[in-house]
Protein backbone atom coordinates (compact mmCIF):
# COMPACT_ATOMS: atom_id res chain seq x y z
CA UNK A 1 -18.85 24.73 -0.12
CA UNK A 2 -17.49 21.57 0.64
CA UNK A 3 -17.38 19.56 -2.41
CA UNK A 4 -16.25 16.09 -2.61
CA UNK A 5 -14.62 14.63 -5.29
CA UNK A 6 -14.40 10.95 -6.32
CA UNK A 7 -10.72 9.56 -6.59
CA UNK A 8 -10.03 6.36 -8.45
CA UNK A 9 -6.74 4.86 -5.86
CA UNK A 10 -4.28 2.39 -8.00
CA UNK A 11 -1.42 0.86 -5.37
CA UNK A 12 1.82 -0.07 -7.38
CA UNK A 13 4.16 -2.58 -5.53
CA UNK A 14 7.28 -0.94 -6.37
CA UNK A 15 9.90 -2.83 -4.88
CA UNK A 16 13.33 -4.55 -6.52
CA UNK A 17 11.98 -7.77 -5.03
CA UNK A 18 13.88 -10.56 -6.30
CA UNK A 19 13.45 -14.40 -5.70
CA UNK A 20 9.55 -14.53 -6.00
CA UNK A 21 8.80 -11.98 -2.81
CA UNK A 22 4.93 -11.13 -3.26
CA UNK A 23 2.88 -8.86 -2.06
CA UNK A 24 -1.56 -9.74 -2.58
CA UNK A 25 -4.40 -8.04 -1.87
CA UNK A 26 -6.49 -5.40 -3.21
CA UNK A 27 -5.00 -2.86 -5.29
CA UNK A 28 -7.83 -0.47 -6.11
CA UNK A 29 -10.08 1.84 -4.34
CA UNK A 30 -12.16 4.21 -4.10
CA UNK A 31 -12.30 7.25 -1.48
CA UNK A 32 -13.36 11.10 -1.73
CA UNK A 33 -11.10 13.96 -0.66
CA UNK A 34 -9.94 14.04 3.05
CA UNK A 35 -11.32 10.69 4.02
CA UNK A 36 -9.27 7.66 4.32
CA UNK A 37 -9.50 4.13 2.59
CA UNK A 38 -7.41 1.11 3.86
CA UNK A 39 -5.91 -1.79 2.10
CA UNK A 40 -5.02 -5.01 3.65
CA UNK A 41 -1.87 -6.96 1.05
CA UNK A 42 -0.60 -10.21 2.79
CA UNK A 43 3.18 -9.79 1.92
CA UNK A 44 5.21 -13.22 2.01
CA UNK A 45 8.92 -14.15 1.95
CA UNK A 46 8.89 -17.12 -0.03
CA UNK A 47 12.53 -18.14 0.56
CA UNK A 48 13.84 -21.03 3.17
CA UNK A 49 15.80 -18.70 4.96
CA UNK A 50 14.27 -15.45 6.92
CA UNK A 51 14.69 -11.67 5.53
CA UNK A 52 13.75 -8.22 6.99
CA UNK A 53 11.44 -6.14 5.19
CA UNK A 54 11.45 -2.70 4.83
CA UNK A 55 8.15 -0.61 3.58
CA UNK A 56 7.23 2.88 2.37
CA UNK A 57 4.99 5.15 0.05
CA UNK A 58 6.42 7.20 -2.05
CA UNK A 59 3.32 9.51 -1.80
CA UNK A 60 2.02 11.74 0.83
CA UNK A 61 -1.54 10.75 0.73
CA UNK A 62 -0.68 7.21 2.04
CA UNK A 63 1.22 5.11 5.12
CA UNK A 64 2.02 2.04 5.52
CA UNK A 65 2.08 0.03 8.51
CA UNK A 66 4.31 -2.00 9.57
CA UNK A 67 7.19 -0.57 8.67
CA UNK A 68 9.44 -3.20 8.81
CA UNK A 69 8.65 -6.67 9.85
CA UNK A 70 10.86 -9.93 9.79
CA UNK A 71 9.59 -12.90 7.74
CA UNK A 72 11.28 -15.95 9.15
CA UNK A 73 11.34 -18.71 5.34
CA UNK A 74 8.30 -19.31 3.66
CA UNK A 75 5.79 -17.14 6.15
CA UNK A 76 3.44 -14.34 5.49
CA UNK A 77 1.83 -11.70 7.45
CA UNK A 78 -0.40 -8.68 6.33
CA UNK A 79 0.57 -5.36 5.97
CA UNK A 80 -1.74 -2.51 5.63
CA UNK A 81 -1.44 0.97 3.20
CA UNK A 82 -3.88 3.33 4.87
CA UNK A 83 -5.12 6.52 1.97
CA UNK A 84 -6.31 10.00 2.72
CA UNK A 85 -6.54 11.98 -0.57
CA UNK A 86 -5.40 15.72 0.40
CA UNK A 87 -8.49 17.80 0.48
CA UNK A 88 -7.58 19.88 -2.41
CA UNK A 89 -7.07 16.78 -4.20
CA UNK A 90 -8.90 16.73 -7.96
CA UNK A 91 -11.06 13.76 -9.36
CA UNK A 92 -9.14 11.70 -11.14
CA UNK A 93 -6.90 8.19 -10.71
CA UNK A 94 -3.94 8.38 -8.86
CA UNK A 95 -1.18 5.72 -9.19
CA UNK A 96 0.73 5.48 -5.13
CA UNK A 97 3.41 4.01 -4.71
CA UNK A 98 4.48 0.51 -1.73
């Protein structure tokens, strides 16, 4: 029996980000076992001069694309977490991890 369970997705930004770096976008979601959910943030580097960026999860359910990406000062550019709950996974809310 394949039965599919509702998981409650909360993204953390958990970075050391200092100098007002931000990261927007939709931090919740919904998405059953085994299928995948994706989240568009617009991270910006809100400095004058330009910094490298590195990004990761700290959970197996979810990558994060790019992995690194150069903001030159004061630009943006989106970044996307993409989620696929394990199949085993049980109902419940999950905090993950950028």
């Amino acid at each position: 029996m394949n039965n599919k369970i509702l998981i409650a997705i909360t993204l953390i930004f958990l970075s050391v980000f200092v100098n007002a770096h931000t990261l927007e976008g939709n931090f919740n979601g919904l998405t059953f076992q085994g299928e995948t959910i994706e989240r568009t943030f617009v991270l910006c580097n809100t400095q004058d001069s330009g910094e490298n960026f590195s990004l990761s999860s700290d959970n197996a359910w979810m990558e994060v694309r790019p992995l690194s990406v150069y903001l030159s000062g004061e630009s943006c550019k989106e970044v996307y977490a993409f989620i696929t709950p394990f199949p085993y996974a049980e109902s419940g809310e999950y905090d993950l991890g950028i």
